[in-house]
Protein backbone atom coordinates (compact mmCIF):
# COMPACT_ATOMS: atom_id res chain seq x y z
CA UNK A 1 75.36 57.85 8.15
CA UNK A 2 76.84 54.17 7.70
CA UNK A 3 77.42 52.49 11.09
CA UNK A 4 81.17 50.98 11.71
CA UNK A 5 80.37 47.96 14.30
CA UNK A 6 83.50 46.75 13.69
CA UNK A 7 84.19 47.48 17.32
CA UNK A 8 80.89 47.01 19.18
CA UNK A 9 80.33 44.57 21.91
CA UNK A 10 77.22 42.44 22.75
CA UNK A 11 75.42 43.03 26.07
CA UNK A 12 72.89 41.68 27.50
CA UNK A 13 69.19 43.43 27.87
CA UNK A 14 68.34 42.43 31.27
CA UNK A 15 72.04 44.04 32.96
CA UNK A 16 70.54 47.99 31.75
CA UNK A 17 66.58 46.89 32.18
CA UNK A 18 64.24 44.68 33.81
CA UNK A 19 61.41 44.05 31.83
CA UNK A 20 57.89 43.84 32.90
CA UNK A 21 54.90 42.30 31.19
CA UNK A 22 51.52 44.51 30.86
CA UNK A 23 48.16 43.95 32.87
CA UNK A 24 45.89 45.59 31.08
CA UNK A 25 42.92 42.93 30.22
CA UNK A 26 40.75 42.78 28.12
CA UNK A 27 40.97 45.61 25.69
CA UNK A 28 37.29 45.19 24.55
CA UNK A 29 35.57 45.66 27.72
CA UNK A 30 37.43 49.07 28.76
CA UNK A 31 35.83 52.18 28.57
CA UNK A 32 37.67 54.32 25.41
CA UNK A 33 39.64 57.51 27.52
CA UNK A 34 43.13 59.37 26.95
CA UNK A 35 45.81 56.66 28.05
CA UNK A 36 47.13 54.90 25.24
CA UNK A 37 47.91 51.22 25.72
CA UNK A 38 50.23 49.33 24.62
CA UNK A 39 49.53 45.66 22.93
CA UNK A 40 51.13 43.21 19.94
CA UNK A 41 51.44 45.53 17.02
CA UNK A 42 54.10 46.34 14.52
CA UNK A 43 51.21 49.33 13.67
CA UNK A 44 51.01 52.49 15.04
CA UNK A 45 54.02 51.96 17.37
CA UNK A 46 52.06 49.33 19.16
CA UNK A 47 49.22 51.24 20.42
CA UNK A 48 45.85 48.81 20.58
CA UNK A 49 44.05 51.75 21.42
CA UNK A 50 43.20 54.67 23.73
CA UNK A 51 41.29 54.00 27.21
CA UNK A 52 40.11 54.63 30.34
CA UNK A 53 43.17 53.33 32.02
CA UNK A 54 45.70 54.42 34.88
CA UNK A 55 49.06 55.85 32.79
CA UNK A 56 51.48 53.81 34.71
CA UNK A 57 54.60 54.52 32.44
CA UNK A 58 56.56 57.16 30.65
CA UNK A 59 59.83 57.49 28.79
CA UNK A 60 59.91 53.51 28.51
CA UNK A 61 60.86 51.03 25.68
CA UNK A 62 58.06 48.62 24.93
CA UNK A 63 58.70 44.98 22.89
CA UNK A 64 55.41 43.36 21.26
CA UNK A 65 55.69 39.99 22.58
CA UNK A 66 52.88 38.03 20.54
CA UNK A 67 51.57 38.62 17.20
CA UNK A 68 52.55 39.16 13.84
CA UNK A 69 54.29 42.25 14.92
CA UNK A 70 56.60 40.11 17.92
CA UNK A 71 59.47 41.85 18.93
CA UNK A 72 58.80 45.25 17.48
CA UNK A 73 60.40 47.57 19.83
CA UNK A 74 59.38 51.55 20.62
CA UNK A 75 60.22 54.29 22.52
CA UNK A 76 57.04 56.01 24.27
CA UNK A 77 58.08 59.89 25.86
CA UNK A 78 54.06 59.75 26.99
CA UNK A 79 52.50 58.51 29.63
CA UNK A 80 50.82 54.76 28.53
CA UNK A 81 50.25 51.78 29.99
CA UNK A 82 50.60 47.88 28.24
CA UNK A 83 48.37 44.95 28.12
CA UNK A 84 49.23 41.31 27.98
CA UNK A 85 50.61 41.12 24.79
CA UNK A 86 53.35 43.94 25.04
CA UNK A 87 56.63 44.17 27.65
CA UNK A 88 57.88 47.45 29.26
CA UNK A 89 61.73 47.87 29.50
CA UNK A 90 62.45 49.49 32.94
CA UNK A 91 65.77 50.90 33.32
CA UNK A 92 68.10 50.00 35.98
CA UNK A 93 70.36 53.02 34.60
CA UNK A 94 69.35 56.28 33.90
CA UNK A 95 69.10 56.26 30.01
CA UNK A 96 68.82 59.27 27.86
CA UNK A 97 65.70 59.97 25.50
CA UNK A 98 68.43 59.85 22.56
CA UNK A 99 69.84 56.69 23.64
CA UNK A 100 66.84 55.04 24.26
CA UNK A 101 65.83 55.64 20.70
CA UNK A 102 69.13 54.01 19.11
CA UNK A 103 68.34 51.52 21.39
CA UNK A 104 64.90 50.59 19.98
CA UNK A 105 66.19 50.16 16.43
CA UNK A 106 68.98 47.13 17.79
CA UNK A 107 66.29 45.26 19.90
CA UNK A 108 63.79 45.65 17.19
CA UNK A 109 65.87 44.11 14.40
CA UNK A 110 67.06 41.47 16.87
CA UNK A 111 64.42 40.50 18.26
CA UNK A 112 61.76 40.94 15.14
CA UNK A 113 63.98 38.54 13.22
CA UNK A 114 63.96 35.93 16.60
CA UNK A 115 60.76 35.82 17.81
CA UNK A 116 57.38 34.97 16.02
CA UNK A 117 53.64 34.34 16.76
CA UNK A 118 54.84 30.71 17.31
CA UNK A 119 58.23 31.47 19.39
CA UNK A 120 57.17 34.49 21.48
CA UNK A 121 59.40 37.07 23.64
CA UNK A 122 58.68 36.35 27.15
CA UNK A 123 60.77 39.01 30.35
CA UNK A 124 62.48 36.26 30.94
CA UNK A 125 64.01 36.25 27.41
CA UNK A 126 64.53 39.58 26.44
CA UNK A 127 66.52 39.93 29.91
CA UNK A 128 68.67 36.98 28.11
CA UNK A 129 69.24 38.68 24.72
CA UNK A 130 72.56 39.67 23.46
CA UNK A 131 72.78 42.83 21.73
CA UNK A 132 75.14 44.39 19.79
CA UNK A 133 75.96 48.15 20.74
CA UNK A 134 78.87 51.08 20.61
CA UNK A 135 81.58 49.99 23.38
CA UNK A 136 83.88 53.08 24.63
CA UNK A 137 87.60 52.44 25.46
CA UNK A 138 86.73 50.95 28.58
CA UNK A 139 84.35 48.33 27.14
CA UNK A 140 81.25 49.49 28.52
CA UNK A 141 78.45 51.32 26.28
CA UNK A 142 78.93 54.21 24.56
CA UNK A 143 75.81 56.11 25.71
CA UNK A 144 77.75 59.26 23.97
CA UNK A 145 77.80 58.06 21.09
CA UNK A 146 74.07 56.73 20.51
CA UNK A 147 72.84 60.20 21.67
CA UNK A 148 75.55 62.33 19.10
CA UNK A 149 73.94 59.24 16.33
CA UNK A 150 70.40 60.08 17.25
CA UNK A 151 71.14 63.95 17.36
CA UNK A 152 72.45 64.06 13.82
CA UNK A 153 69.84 61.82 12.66
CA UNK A 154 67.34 64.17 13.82
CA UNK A 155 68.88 67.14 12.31
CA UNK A 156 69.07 65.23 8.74
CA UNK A 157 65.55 64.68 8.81
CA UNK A 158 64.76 68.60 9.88
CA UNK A 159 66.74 69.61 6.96
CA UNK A 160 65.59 67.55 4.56
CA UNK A 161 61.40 68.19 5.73
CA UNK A 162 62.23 71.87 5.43
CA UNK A 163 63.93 71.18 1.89
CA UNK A 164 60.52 69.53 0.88
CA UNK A 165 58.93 72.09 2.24
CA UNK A 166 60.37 74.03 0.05
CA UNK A 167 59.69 72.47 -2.67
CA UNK A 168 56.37 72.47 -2.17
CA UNK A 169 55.99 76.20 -1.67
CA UNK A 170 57.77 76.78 -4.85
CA UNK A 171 55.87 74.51 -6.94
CA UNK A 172 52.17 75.72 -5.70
C-alpha cells in the first residue's frame, strides 16, 4: 500500500483543530479509578495511568509534548482525560474516526522528528505546523481518501490475523 504524495499539499494543524493542553496534576497524588489519562509517553499510546479523574474527552488526537516520547501522536475512541505533559487536538471540523487515524501517523512522524525533551511542542506550535496530506481537485483535503486508506489498511491486517490464525490451528 505505497503512498503517491506526489500531489499532496501542506496544511496547517491549527486551521482543522485547536489544541488544548491537559490539567490533570499531579499524577502521583490521584486516587487510581477507570479514566485513563493521558501524559508524555511514546508507551502504551501515552497513557500515564488510570485514575480517579473526570473523562473530559473522547474521539480526540493527543500529541506528547515533553519527554522522550515528544510529539508522539494517538487517536483515543474512549473517554480520557490529559495531564500537563500531553495536548488534545479539538476539531473545528467534524473529522471521521478513519481520518483521524491517518491523521495521527503524519503528525506523529512530523512532529516526533521536530520536537525533543529539549525543544518541546507547545498549542501554540502544533497550531503552526505544516503537514503534508491528500489534496482533492479542489485543493482542499481529501478526507475520502484517508478514510478508503485506513479502511483497506484495516482489512489487510484482518486477513492476515485470521491467516495466522490459521496457522496456528493447523500446526497445534
Amino acid at each position: 500500500m505505497k503512498i503517491d504524495t506526489r500531489s499532496w499539499k501542506e496544511f496547517l494543524i491549527g486551521d482543522y483543530f485547536e489544541p488544548y493542553r491537559g490539567t490533570v496534576k499531579k499524577l502521583q497524588t490521584l486516587k487510581k479509578g477507570d479514566v485513563p489519562v493521558i501524559g508524555a509517553a511514546r508507551s502504551n499510546q501515552g497513557v500515564a495511568g488510570y485514575y480517579d479523574v473526570e473523562a473530559l474527552y473522547s474521539n480526540k488526537i493527543t500529541i506528547s509534548c515533553n519527554g522522550v516520547g515528544c510529539g508522539s501522536t494517538f487517536y483515543h475512541n474512549y473517554p480520557f482525560n490529559i495531564n500537563g505533559d500531553a495536548l488534545v487536538l479539538v476539531e473545528k471540523v467534524e473529522i471521521d474516526e478513519k481520518a483521524k487515524l491517518f491523521l495521527c501517523g503524519v503528525i506523529d512522524k512530523i512532529l516526533t522528528s521536530k520536537y525533543s525533551y529539549e525543544e518541546k511542542c507547545s498549542p501554540d506550535k502544533a497550531k503552526l505546523e505544516k503537514i503534508l496530506l491528500p489534496a482533492d481537485e479542489n485543493g482542499d483535503i481529501d478526507w475520502k481518501y484517508m478514510q478508503a486508506y485506513i479502511k483497506e489498511a484495516e482489512k489487510r491486517v484482518k486477513r492476515n490475523i485470521g491467516i495466522l490464525k490459521e496457522i496456528v490451528d493447523t500446526s497445534c
